[in-house]
C-alpha atoms as a PDB file:
ATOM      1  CA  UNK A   1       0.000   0.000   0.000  1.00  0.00           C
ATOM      2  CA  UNK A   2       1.343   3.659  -0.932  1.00  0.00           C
ATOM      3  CA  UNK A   3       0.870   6.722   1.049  1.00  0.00           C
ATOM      4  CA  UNK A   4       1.561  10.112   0.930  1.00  0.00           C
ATOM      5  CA  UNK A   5       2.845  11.822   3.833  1.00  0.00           C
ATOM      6  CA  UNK A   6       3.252  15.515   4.917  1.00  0.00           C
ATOM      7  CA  UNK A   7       5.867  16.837   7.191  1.00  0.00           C
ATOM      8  CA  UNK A   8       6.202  19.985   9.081  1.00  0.00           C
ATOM      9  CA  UNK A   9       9.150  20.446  11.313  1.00  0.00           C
ATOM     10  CA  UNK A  10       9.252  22.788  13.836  1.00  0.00           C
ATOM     11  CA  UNK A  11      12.559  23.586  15.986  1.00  0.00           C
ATOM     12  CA  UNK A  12      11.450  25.541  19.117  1.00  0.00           C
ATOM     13  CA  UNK A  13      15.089  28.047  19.035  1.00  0.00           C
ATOM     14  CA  UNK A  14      16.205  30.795  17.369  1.00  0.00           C
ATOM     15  CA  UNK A  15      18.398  29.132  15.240  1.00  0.00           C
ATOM     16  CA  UNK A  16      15.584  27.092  13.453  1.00  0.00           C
ATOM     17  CA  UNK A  17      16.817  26.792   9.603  1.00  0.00           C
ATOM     18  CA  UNK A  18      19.661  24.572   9.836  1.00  0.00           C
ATOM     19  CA  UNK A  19      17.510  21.477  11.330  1.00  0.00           C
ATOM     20  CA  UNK A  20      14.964  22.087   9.289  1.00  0.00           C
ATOM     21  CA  UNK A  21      17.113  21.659   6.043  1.00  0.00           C
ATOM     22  CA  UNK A  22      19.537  19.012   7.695  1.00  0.00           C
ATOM     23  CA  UNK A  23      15.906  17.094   8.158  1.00  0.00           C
ATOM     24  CA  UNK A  24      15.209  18.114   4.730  1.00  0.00           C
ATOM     25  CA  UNK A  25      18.614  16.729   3.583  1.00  0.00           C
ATOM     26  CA  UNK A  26      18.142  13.517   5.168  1.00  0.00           C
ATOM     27  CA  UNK A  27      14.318  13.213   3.561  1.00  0.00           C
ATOM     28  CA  UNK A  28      15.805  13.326   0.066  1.00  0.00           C
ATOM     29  CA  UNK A  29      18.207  10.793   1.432  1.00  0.00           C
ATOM     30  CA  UNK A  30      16.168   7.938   1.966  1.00  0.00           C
ATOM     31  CA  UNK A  31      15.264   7.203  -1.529  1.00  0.00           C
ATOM     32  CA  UNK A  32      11.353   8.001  -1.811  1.00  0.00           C
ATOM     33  CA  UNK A  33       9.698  10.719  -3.779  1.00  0.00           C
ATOM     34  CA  UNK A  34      10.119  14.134  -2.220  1.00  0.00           C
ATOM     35  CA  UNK A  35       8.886  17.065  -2.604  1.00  0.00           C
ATOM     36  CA  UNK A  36       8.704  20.339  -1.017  1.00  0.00           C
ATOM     37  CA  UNK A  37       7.021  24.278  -0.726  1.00  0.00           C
ATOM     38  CA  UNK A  38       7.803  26.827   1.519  1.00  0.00           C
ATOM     39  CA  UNK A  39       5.154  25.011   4.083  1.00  0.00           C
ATOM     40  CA  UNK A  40       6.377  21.581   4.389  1.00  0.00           C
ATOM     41  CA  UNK A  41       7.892  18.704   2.725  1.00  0.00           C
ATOM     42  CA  UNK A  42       5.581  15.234   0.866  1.00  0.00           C
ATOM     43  CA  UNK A  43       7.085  12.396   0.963  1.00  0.00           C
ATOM     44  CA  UNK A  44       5.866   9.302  -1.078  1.00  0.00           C
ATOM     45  CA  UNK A  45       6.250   5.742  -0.784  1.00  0.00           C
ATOM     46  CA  UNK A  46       5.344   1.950   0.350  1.00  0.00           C
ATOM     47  CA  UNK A  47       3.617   2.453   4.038  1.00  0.00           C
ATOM     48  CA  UNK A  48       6.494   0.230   5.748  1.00  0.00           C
ATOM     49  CA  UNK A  49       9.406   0.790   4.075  1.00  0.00           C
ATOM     50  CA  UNK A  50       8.664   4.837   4.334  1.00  0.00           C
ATOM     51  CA  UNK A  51       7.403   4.470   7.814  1.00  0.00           C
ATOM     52  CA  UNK A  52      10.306   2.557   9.123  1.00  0.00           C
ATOM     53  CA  UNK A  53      12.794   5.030   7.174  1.00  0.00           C
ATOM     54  CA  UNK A  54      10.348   7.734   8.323  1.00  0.00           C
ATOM     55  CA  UNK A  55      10.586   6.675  12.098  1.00  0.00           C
ATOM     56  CA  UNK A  56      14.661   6.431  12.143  1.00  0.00           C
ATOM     57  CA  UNK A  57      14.756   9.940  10.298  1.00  0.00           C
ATOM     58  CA  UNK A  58      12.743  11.481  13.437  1.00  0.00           C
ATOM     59  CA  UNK A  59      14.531  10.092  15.605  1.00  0.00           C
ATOM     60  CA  UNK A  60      17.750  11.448  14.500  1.00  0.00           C
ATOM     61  CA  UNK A  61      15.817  14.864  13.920  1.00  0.00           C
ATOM     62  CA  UNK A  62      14.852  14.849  17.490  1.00  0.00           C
ATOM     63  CA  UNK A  63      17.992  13.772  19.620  1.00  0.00           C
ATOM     64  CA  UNK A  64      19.960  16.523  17.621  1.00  0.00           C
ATOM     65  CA  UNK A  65      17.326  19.234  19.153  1.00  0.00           C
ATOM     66  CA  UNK A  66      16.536  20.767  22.431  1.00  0.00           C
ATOM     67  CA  UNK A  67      13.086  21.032  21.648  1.00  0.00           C
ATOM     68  CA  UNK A  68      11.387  20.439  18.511  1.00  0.00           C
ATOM     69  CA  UNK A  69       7.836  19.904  16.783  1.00  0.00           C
ATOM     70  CA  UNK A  70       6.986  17.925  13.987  1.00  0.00           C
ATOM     71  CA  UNK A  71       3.216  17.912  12.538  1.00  0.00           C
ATOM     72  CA  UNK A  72       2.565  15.186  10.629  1.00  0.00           C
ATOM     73  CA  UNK A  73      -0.037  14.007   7.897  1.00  0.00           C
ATOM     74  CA  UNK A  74      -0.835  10.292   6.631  1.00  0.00           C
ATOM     75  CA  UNK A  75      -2.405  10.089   3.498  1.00  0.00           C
ATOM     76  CA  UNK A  76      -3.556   6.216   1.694  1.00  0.00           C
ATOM     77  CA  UNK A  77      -2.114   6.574  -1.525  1.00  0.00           C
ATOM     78  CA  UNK A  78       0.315   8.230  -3.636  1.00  0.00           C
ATOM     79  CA  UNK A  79      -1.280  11.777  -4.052  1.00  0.00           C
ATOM     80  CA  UNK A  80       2.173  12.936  -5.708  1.00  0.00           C
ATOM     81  CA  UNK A  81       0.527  13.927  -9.031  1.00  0.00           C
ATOM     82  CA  UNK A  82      -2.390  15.148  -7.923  1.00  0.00           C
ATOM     83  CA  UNK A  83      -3.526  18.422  -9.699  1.00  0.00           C
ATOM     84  CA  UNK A  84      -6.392  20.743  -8.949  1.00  0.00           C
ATOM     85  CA  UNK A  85      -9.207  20.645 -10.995  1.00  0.00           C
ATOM     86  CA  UNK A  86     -10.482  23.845 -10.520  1.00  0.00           C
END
């Protein structure tokens, strides 16, 4: 099963762009679809091969911060070409 997945990270300190694109930067490592806006970042892929890379990513994310948010968004199915009809 695919899903699409929407990520939002949120470092709680001043300095707050350099783990957001080292988490970034380690996204676009794993080997899935990934694409980003000035929001968040989509990631695309099987549900437990992009879950388990998904989980160790965080992980990682969080041991390197003090205090940090991430928002998160599970979608069934790859939604990566989706275009608005409208």
């Amino acid at each position: 099963m695919n899903i699409s997945v929407e990520l939002t990270l949120l470092p709680l300190n001043n300095d707050f762009k350099t783990p957001i694109k080292n988490f970034i930067q380690k996204l676009r490592s794993l080997g899935f679809k990934v694409l980003e806006n000035p929001m968040s970042t989509q990631i695309y892929g099987e549900y437990d091969a992009l879950m388990s890379a998904l989980q160790q990513a965080i992980k990682e994310g969080f041991e390197k911060e003090t205090a940090v948010v991430l928002n998160m968004k599970i979608i069934k199915g790859d939604r990566s070409g989706y275009v608005p009809s409208f």
